[in-house]
N, C-alpha and C. Protein backbone atom coordinates (compact mmCIF):
# COMPACT_ATOMS: atom_id res chain seq x y z
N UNK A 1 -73.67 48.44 -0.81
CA UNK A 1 -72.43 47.71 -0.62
C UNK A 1 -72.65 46.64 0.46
N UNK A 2 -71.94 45.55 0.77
CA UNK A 2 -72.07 44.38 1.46
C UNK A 2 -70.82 44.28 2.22
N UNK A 3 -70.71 43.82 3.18
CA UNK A 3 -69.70 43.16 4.05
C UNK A 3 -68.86 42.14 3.50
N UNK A 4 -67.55 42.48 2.53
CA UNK A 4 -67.32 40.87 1.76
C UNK A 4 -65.62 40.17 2.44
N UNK A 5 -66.08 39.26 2.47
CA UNK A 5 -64.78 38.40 3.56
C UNK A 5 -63.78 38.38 2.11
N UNK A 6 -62.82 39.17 2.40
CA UNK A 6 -61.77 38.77 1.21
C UNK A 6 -60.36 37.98 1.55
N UNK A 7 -60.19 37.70 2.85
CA UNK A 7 -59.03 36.91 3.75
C UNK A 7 -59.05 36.48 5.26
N UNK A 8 -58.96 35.32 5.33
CA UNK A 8 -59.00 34.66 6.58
C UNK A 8 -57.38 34.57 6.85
N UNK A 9 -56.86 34.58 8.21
CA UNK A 9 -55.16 33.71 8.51
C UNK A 9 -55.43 33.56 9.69
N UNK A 10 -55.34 33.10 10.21
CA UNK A 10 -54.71 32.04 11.41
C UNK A 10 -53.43 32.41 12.17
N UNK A 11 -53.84 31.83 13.83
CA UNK A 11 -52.61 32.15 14.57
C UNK A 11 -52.50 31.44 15.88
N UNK A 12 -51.64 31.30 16.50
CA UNK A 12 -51.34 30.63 17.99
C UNK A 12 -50.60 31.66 18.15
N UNK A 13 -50.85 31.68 19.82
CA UNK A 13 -49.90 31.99 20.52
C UNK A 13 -50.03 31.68 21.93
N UNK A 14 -48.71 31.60 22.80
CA UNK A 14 -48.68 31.21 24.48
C UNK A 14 -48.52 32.38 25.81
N UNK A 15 -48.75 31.39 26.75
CA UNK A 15 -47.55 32.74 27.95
C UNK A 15 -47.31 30.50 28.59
N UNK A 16 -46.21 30.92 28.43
CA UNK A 16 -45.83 29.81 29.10
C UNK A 16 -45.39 30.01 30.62
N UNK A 17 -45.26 30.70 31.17
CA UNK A 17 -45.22 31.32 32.81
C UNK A 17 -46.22 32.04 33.63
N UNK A 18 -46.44 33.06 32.96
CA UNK A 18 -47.13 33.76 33.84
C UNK A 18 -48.91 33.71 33.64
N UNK A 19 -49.17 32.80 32.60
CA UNK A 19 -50.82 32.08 32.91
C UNK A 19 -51.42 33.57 32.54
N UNK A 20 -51.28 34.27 31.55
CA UNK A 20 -51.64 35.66 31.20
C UNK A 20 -52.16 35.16 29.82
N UNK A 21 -53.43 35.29 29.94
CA UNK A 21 -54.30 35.03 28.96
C UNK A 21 -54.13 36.45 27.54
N UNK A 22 -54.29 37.46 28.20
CA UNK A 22 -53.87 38.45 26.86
C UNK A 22 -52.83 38.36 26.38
N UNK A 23 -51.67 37.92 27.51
CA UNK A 23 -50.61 37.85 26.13
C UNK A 23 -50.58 36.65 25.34
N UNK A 24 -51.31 35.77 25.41
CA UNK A 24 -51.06 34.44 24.66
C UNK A 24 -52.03 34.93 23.80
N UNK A 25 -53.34 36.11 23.66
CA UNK A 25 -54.53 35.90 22.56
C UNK A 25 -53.38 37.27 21.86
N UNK A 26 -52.42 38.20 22.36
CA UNK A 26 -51.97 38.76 21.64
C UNK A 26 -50.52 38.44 20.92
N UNK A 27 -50.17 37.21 21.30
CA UNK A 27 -49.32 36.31 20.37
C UNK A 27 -49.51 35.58 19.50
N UNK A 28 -51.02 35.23 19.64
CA UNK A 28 -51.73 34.53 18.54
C UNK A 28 -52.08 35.23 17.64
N UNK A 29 -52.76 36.65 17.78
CA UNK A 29 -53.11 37.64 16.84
C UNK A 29 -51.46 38.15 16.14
N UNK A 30 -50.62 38.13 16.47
CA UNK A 30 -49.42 38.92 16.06
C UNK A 30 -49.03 37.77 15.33
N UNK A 31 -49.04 36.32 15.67
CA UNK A 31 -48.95 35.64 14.76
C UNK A 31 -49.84 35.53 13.35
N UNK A 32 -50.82 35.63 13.38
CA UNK A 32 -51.59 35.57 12.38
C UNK A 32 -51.18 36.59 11.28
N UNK A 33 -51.44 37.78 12.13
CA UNK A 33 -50.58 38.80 11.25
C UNK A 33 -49.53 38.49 10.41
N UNK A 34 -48.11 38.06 11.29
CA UNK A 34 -46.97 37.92 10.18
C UNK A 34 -47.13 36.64 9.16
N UNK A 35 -48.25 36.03 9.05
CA UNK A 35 -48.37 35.00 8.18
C UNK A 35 -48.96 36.09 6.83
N UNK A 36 -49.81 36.85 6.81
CA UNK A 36 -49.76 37.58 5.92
C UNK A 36 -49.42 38.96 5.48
N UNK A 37 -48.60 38.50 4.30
CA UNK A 37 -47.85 39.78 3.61
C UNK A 37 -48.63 40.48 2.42
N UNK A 38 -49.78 40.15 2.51
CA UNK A 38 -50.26 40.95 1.04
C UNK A 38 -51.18 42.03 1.89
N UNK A 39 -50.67 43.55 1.13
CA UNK A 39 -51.80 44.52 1.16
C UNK A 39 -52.62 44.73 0.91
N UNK A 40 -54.04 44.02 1.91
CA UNK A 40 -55.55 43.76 0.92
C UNK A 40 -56.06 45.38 0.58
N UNK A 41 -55.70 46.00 1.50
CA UNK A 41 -56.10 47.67 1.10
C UNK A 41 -55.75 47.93 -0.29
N UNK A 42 -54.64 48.19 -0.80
CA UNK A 42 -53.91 48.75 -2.02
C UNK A 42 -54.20 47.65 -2.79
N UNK A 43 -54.11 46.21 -2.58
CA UNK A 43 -55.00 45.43 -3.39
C UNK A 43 -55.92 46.05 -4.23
N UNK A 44 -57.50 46.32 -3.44
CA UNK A 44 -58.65 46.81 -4.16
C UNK A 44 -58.61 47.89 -3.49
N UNK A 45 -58.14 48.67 -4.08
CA UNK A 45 -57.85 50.53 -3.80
C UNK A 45 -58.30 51.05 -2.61
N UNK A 46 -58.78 50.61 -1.30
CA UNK A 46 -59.19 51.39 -0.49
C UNK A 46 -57.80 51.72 0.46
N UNK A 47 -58.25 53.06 1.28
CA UNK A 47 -57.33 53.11 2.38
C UNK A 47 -57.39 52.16 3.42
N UNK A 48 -56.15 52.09 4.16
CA UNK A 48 -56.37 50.89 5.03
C UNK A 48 -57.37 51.23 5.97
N UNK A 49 -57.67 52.22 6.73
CA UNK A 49 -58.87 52.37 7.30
C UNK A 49 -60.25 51.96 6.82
N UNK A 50 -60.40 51.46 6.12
CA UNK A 50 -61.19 51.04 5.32
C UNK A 50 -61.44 49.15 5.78
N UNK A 51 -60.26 48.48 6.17
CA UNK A 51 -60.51 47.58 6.50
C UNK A 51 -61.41 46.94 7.64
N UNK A 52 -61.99 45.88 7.41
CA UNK A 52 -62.83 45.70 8.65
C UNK A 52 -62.22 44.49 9.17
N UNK A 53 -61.53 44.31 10.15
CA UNK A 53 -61.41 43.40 10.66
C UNK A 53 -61.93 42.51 11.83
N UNK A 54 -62.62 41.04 11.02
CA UNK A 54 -62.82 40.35 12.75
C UNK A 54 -61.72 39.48 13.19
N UNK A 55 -61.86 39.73 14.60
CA UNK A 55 -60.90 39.32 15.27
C UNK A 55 -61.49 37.83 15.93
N UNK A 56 -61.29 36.82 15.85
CA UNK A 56 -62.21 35.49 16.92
C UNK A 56 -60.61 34.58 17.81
N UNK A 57 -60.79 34.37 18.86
CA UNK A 57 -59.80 34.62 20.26
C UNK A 57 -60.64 33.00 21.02
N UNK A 58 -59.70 32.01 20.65
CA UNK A 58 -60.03 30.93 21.66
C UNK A 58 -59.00 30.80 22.76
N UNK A 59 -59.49 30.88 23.86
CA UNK A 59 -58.82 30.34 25.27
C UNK A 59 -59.65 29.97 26.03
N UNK A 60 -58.92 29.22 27.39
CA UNK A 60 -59.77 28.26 28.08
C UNK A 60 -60.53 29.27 29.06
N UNK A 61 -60.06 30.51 29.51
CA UNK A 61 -60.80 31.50 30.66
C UNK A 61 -60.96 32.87 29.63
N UNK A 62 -61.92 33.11 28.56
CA UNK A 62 -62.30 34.04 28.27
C UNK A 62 -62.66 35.46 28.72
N UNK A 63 -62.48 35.11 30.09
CA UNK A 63 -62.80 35.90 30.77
C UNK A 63 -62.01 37.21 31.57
N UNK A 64 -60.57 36.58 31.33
CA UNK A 64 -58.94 36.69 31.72
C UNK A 64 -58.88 37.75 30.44
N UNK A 65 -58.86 37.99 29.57
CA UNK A 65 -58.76 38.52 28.17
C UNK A 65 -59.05 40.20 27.85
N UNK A 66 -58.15 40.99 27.92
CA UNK A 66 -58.42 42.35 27.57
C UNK A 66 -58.67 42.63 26.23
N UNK A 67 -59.66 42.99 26.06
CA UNK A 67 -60.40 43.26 24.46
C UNK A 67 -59.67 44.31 24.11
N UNK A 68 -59.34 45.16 24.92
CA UNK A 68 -59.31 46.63 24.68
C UNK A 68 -57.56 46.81 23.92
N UNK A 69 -56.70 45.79 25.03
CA UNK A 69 -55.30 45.73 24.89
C UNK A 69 -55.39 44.88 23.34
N UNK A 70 -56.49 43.78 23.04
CA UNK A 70 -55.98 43.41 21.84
C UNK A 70 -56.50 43.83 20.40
N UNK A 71 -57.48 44.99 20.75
CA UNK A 71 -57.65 45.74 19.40
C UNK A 71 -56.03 46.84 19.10
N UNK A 72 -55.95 46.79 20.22
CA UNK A 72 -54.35 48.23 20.11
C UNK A 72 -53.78 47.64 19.37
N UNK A 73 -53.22 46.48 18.95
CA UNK A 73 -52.23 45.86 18.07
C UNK A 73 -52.51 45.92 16.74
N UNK A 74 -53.79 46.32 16.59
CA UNK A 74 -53.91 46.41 15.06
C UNK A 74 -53.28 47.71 14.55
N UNK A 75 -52.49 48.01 13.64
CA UNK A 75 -52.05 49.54 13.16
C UNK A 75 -53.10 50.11 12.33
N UNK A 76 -54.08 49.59 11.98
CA UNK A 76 -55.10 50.73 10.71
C UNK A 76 -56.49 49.10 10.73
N UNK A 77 -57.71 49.83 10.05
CA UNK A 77 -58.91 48.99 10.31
C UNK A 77 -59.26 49.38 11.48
N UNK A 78 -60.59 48.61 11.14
CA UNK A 78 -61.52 48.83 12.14
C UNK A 78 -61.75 47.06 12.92
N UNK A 79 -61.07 47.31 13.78
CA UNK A 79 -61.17 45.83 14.34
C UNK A 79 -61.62 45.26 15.19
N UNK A 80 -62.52 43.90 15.33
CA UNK A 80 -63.98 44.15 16.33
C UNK A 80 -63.56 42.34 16.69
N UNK A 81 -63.12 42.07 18.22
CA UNK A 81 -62.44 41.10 18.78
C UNK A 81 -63.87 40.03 19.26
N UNK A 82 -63.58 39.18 19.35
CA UNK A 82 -64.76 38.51 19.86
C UNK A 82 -63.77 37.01 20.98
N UNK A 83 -63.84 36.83 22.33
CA UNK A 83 -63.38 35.98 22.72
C UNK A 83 -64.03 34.87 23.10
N UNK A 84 -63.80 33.48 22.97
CA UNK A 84 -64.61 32.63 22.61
C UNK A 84 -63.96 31.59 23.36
N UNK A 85 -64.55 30.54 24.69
CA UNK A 85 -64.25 29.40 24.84
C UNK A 85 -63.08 28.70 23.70
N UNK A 86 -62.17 28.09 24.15
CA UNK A 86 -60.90 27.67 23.35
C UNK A 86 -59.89 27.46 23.88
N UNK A 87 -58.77 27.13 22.68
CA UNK A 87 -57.44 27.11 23.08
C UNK A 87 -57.42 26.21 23.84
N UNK A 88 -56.12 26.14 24.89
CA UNK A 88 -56.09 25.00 25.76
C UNK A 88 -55.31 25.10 27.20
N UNK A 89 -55.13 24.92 28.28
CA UNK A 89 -54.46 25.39 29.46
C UNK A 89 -53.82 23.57 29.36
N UNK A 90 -52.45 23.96 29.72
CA UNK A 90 -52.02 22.47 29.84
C UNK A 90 -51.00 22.36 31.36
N UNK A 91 -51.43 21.69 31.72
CA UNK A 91 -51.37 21.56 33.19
C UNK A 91 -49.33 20.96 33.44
N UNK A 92 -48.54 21.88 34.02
CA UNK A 92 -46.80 21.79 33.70
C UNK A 92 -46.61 20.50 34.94
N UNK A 93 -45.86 19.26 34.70
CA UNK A 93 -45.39 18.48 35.25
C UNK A 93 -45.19 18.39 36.54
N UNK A 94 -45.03 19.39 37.01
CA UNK A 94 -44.65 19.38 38.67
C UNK A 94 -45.96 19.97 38.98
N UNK A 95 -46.59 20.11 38.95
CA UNK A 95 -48.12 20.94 39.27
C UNK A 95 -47.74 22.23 39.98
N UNK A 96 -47.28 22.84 38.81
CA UNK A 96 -46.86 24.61 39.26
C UNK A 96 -47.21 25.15 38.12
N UNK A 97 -48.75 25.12 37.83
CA UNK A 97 -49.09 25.92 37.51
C UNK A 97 -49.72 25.46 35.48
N UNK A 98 -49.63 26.17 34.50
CA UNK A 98 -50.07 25.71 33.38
C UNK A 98 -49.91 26.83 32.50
N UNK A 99 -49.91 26.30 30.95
CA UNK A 99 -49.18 26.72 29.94
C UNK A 99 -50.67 27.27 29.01
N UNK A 100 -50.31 28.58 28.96
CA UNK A 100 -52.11 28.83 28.46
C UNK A 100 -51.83 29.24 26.48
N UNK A 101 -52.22 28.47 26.23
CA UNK A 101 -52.66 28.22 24.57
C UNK A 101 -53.78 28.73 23.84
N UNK A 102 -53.37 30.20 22.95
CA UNK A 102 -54.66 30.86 22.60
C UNK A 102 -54.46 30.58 20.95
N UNK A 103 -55.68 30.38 20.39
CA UNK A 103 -55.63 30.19 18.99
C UNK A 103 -56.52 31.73 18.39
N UNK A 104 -56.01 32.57 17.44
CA UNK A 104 -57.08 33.29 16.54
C UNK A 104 -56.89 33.15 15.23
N UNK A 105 -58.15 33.26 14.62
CA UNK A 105 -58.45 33.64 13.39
C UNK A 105 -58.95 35.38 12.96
N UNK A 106 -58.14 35.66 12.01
CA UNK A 106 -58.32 36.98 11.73
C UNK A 106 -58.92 37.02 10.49
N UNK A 107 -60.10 37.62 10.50
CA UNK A 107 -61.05 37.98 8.73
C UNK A 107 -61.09 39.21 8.51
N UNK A 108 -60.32 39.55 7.59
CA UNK A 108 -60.34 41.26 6.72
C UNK A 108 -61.38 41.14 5.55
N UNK A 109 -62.23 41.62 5.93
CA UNK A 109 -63.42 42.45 4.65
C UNK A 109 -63.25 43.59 4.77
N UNK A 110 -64.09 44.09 3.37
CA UNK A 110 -64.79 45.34 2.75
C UNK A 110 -65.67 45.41 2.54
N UNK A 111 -66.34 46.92 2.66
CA UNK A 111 -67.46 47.40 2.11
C UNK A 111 -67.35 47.29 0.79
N UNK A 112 -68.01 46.21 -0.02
CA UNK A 112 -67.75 46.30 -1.22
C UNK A 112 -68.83 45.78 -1.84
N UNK A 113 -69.10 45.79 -3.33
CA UNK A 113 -70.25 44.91 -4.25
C UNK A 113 -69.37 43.21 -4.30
N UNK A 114 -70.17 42.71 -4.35
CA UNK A 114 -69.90 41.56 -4.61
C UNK A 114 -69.78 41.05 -5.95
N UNK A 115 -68.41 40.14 -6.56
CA UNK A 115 -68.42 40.06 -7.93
C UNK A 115 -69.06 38.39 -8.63
């Protein structure tokens, strides 16, 4: 069996105050999420544990970023985060501070043959 990418979606998310990098990569992931509604599990018959999900996490301080807090959001899969230079910090008008902008992409594969 092979590793097969069967869905990519996309997501943003912010912290517009408090410059908290996990919650903007876990607003982006929660966004991505509600963009898709199809059950790739019950799709091609596996249980959802069965899913493999990668997780890829752009922000500007990668470093700020709890891996651990943003696998918890997944409910079922196996989901493997990777944080990556990105996103964008945008510096707020009065110079108090900046608006932190995380972008992810989420890829669900299977162990599956390839058709």
């Amino acid at each position: 069996m092979a590793k097969t990418r069967i869905l990519v979606e996309f997501g943003m998310g912010t912290s517009l105050r408090r410059h908290d990098y996990t919650e903007a990569a876990l607003r982006a992931i929660n966004d991505a999420l509600w963009h898709n509604s199809v059950n790739m599990a019950e799709l091609f018959g596996f249980p959802k544990e069965a899913m493999i999900i990668d997780a890829e996490i752009g922000v500007a301080q990668p470093d700020k970023v709890d891996v651990e807090a943003l696998k918890a959001v997944f409910p079922y899969g196996r989901p493997s985060i990777q944080v990556n230079q990105g996103g964008l910090d945008i510096e707020k008008p009065d110079a108090q501070g900046h608006t932190v902008i995380a972008n992810a992409a989420i890829i669900v594969s299977f162990d599956m043959e390839a058709v």
